[in-house]
N, C-alpha and C. Protein backbone atom coordinates (compact mmCIF):
# COMPACT_ATOMS: atom_id res chain seq x y z
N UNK A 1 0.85 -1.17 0.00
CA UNK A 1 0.00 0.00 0.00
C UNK A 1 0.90 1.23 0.00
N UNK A 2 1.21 2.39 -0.96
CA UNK A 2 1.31 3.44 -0.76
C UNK A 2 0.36 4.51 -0.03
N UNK A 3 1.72 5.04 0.78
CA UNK A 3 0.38 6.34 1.23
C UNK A 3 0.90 7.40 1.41
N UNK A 4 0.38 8.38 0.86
CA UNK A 4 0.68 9.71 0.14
C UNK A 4 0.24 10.72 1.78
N UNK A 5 1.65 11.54 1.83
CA UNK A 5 0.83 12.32 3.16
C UNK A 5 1.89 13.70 3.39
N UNK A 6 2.13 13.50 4.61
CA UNK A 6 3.04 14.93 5.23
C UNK A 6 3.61 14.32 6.34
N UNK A 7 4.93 14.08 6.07
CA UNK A 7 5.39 14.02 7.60
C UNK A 7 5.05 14.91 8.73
N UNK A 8 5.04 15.99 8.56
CA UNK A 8 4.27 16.76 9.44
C UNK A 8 3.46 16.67 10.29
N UNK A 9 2.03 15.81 9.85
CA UNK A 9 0.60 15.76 9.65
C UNK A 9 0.47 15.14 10.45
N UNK A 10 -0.09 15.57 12.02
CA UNK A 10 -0.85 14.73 12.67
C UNK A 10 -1.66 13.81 12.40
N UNK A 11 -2.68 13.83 11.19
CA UNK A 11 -3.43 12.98 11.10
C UNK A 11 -3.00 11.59 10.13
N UNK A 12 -2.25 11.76 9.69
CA UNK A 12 -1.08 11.40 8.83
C UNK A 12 -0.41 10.35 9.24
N UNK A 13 0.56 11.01 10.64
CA UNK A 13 1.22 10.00 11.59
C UNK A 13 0.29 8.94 12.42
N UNK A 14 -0.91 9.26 12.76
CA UNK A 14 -2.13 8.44 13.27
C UNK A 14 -2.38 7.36 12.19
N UNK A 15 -2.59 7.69 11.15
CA UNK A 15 -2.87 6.80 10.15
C UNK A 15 -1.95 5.91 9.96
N UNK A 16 -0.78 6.14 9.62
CA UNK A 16 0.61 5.40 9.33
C UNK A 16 0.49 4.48 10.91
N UNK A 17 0.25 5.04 11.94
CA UNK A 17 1.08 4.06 13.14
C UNK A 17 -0.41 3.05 12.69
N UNK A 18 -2.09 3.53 12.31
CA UNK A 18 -2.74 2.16 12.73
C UNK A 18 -2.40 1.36 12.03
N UNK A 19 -2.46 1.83 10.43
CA UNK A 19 -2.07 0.52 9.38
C UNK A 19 -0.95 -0.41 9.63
N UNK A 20 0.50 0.30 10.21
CA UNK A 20 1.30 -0.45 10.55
C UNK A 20 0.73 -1.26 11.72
N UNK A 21 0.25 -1.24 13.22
CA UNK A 21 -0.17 -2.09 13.66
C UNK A 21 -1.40 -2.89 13.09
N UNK A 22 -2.61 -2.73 12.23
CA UNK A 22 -3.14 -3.89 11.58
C UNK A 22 -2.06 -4.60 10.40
N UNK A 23 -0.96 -4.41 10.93
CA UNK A 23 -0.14 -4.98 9.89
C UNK A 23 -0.06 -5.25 8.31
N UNK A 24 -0.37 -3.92 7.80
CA UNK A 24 -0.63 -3.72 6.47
C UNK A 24 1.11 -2.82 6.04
N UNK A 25 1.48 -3.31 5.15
CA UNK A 25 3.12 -2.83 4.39
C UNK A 25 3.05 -1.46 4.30
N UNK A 26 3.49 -0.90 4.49
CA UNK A 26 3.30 1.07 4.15
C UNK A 26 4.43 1.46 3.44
N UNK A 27 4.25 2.03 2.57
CA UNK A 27 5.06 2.91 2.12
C UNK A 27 5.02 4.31 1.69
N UNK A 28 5.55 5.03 2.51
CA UNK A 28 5.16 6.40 2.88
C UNK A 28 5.75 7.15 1.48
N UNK A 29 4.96 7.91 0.99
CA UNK A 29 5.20 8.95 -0.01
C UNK A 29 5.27 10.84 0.94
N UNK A 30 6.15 11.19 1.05
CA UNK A 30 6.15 12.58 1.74
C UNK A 30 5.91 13.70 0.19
N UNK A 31 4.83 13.84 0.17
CA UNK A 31 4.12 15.10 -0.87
C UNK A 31 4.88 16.03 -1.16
N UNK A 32 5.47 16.71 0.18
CA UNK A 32 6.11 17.82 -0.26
C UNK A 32 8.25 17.29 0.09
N UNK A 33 8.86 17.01 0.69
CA UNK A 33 10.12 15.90 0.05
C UNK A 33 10.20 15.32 -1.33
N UNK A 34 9.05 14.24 -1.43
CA UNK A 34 9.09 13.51 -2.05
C UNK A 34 8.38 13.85 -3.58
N UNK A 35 7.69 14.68 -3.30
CA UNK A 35 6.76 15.02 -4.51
C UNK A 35 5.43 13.76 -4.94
N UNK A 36 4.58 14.62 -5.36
CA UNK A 36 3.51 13.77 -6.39
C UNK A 36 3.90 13.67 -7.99
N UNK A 37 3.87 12.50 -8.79
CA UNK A 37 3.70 12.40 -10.54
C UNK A 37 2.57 13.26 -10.29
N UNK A 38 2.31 13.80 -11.86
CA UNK A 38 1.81 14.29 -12.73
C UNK A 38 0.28 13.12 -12.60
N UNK A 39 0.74 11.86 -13.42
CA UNK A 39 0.38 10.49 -13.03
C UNK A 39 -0.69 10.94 -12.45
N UNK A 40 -0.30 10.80 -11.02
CA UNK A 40 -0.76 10.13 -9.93
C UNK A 40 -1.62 11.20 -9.41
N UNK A 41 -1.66 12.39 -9.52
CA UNK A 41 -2.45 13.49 -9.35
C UNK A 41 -3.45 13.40 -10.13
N UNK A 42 -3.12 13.45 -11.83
CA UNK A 42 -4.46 13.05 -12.48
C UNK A 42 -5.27 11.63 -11.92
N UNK A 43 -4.87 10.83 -11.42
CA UNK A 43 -5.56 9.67 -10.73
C UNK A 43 -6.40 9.49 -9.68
N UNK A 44 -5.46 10.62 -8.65
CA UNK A 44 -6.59 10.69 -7.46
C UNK A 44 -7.70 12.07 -7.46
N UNK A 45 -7.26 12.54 -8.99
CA UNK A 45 -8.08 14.04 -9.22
C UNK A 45 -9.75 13.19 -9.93
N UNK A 46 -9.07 12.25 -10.50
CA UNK A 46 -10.19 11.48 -11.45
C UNK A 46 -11.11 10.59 -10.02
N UNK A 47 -10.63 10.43 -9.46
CA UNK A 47 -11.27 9.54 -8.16
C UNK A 47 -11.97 10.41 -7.25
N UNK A 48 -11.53 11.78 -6.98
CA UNK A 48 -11.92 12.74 -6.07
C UNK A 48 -12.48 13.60 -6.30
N UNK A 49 -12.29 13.74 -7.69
CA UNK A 49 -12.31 15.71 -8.09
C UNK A 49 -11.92 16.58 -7.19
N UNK A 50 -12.64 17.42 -6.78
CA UNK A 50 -12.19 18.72 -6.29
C UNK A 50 -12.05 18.52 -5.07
N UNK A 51 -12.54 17.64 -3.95
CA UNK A 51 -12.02 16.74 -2.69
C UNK A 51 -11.19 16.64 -2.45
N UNK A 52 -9.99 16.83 -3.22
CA UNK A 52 -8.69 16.68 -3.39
C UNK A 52 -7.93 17.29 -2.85
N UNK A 53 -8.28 18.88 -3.26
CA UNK A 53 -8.11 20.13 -2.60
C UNK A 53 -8.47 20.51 -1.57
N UNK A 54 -7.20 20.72 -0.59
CA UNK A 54 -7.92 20.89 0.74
C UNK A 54 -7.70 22.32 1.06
N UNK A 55 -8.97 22.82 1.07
CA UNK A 55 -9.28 24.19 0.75
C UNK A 55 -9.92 25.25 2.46
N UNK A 56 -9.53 24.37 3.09
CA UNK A 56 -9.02 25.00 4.45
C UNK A 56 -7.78 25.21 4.67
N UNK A 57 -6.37 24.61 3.76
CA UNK A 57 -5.17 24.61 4.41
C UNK A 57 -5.04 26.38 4.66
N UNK A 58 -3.87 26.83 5.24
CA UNK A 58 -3.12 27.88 5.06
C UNK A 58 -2.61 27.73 3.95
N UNK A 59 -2.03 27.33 3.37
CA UNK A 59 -1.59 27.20 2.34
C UNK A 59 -2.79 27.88 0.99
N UNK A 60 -3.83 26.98 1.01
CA UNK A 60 -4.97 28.02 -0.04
C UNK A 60 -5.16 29.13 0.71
N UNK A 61 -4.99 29.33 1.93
CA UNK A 61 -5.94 30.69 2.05
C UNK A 61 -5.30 31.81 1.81
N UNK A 62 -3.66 31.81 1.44
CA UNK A 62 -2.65 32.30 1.21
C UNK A 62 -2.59 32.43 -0.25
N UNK A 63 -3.42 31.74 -1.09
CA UNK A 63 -3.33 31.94 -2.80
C UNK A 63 -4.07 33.02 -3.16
N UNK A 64 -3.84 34.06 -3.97
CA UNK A 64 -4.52 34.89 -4.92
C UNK A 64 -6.14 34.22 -5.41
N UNK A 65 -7.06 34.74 -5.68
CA UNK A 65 -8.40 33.99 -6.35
C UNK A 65 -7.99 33.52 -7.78
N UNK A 66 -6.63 34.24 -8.41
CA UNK A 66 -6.18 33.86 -9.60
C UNK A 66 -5.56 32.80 -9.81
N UNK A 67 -4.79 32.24 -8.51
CA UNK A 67 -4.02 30.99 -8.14
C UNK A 67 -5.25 30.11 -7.70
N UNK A 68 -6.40 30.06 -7.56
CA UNK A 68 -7.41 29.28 -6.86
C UNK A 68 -7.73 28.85 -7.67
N UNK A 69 -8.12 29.60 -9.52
CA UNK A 69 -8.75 29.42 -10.56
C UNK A 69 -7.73 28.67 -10.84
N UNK A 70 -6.57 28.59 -10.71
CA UNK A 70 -5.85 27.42 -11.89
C UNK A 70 -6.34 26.10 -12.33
N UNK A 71 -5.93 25.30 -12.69
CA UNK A 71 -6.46 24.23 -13.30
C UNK A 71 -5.77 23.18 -11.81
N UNK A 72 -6.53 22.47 -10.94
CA UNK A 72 -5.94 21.50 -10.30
C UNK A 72 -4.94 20.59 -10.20
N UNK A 73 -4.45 20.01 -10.93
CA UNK A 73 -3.12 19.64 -10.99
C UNK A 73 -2.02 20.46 -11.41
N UNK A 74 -2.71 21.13 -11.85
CA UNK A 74 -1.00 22.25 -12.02
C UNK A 74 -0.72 23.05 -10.59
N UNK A 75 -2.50 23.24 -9.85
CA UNK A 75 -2.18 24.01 -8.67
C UNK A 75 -1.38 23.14 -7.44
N UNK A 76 -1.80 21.89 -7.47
CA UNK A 76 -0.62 20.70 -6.86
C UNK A 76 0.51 20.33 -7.20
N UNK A 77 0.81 20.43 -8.37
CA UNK A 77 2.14 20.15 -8.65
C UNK A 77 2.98 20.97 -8.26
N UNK A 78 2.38 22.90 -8.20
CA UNK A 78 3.19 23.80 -7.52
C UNK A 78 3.24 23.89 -5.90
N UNK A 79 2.08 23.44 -5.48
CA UNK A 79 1.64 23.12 -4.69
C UNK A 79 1.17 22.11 -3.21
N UNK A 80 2.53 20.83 -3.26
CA UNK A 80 1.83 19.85 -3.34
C UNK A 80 1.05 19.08 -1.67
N UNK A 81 1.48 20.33 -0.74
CA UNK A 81 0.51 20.39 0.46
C UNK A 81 -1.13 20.80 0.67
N UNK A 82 -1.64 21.23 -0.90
CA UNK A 82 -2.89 21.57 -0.88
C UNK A 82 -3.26 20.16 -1.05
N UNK A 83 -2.80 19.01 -1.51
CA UNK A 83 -3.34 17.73 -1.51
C UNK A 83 -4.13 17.77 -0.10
N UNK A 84 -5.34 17.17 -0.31
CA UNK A 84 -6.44 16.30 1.25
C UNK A 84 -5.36 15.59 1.39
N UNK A 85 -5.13 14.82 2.57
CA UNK A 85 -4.27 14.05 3.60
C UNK A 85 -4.88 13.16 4.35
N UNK A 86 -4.50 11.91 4.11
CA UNK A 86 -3.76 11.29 3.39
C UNK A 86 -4.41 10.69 2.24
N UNK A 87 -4.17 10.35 1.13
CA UNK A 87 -4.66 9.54 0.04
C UNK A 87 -4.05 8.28 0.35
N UNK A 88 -4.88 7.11 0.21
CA UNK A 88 -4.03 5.87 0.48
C UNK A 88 -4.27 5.05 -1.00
N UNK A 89 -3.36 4.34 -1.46
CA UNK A 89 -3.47 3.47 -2.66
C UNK A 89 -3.03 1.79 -2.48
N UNK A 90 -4.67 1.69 -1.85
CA UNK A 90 -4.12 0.11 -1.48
C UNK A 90 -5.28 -0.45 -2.89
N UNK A 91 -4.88 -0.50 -4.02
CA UNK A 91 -5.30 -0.92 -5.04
C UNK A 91 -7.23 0.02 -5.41
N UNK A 92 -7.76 0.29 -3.85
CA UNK A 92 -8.41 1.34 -4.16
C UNK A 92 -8.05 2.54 -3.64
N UNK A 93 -8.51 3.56 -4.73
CA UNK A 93 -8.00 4.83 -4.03
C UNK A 93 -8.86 5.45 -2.29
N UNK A 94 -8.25 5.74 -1.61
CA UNK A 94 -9.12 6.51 -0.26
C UNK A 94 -8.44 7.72 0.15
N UNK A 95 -9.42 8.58 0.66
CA UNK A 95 -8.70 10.10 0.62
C UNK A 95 -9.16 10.68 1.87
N UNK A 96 -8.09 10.92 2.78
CA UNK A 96 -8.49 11.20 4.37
C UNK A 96 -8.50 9.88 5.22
N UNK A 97 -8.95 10.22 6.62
CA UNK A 97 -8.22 9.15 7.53
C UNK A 97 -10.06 9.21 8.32
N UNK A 98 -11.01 9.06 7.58
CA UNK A 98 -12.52 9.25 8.29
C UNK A 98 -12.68 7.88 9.03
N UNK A 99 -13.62 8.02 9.79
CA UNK A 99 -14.04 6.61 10.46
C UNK A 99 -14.43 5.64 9.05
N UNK A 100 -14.96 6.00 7.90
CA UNK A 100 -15.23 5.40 7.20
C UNK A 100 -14.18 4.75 6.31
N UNK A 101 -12.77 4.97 6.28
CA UNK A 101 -11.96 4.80 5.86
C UNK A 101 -11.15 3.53 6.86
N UNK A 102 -10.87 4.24 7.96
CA UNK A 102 -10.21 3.61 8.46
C UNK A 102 -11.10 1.60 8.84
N UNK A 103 -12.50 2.21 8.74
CA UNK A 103 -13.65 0.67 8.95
C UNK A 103 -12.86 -0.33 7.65
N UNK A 104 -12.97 0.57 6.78
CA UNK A 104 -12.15 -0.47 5.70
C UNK A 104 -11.28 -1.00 5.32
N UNK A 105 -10.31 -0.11 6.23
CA UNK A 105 -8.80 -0.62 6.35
C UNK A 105 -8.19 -1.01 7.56
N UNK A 106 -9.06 -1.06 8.56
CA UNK A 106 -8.06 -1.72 9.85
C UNK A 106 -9.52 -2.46 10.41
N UNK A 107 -10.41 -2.66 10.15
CA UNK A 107 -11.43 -3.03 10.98
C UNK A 107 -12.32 -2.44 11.69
């Protein structure tokens, strides 16, 4: 399972420690270190749409309305902490760490 996040990210590090104890393989992608593909943005943009964008960060509230209008993956690729947190790619895509997420992935 890849999982796309922020070292940073409290909710992030919560996620990473349960999967590792339901003993699921992790492999951490750091967004902004590590970067997002092009790829892989159009993938979880096609799965999410605009969900994607997490449009509470500081980070958006800090963009111009002209930087808001950009086209979504270009605004992540410059961008790539406006990603929602965490996206997980355990063959299905999941985006965030909700009770409903986690029911499906740890029990």
């Amino acid at each position: 399972m890849r999982f796309y996040g922020l070292k940073s990210c409290d909710t992030c590090r919560k996620a990473q420690k349960a999967l590792v104890a339901a003993g699921h393989p992790v492999e951490i992608v750091d967004v902004r270190s590590d970067g997002v593909t092009r790829a892989d943005l159009q993938r979880f943009h096609a799965a999410f749409g605009d969900a994607l964008l997490n449009t509470r960060s500081t980070t958006w509230r800090g963009l111009s309305e002209g930087e808001r209008a950009r086209d979504p993956i270009e605004l992540l690729l410059d961008h790539p902490t406006l990603m929602k947190r965490p996206v997980i790619d355990a063959e299905t895509l999941y985006l965030g760490w909700g009770k409903d997420v986690q029911a499906k992935l740890i029990g």
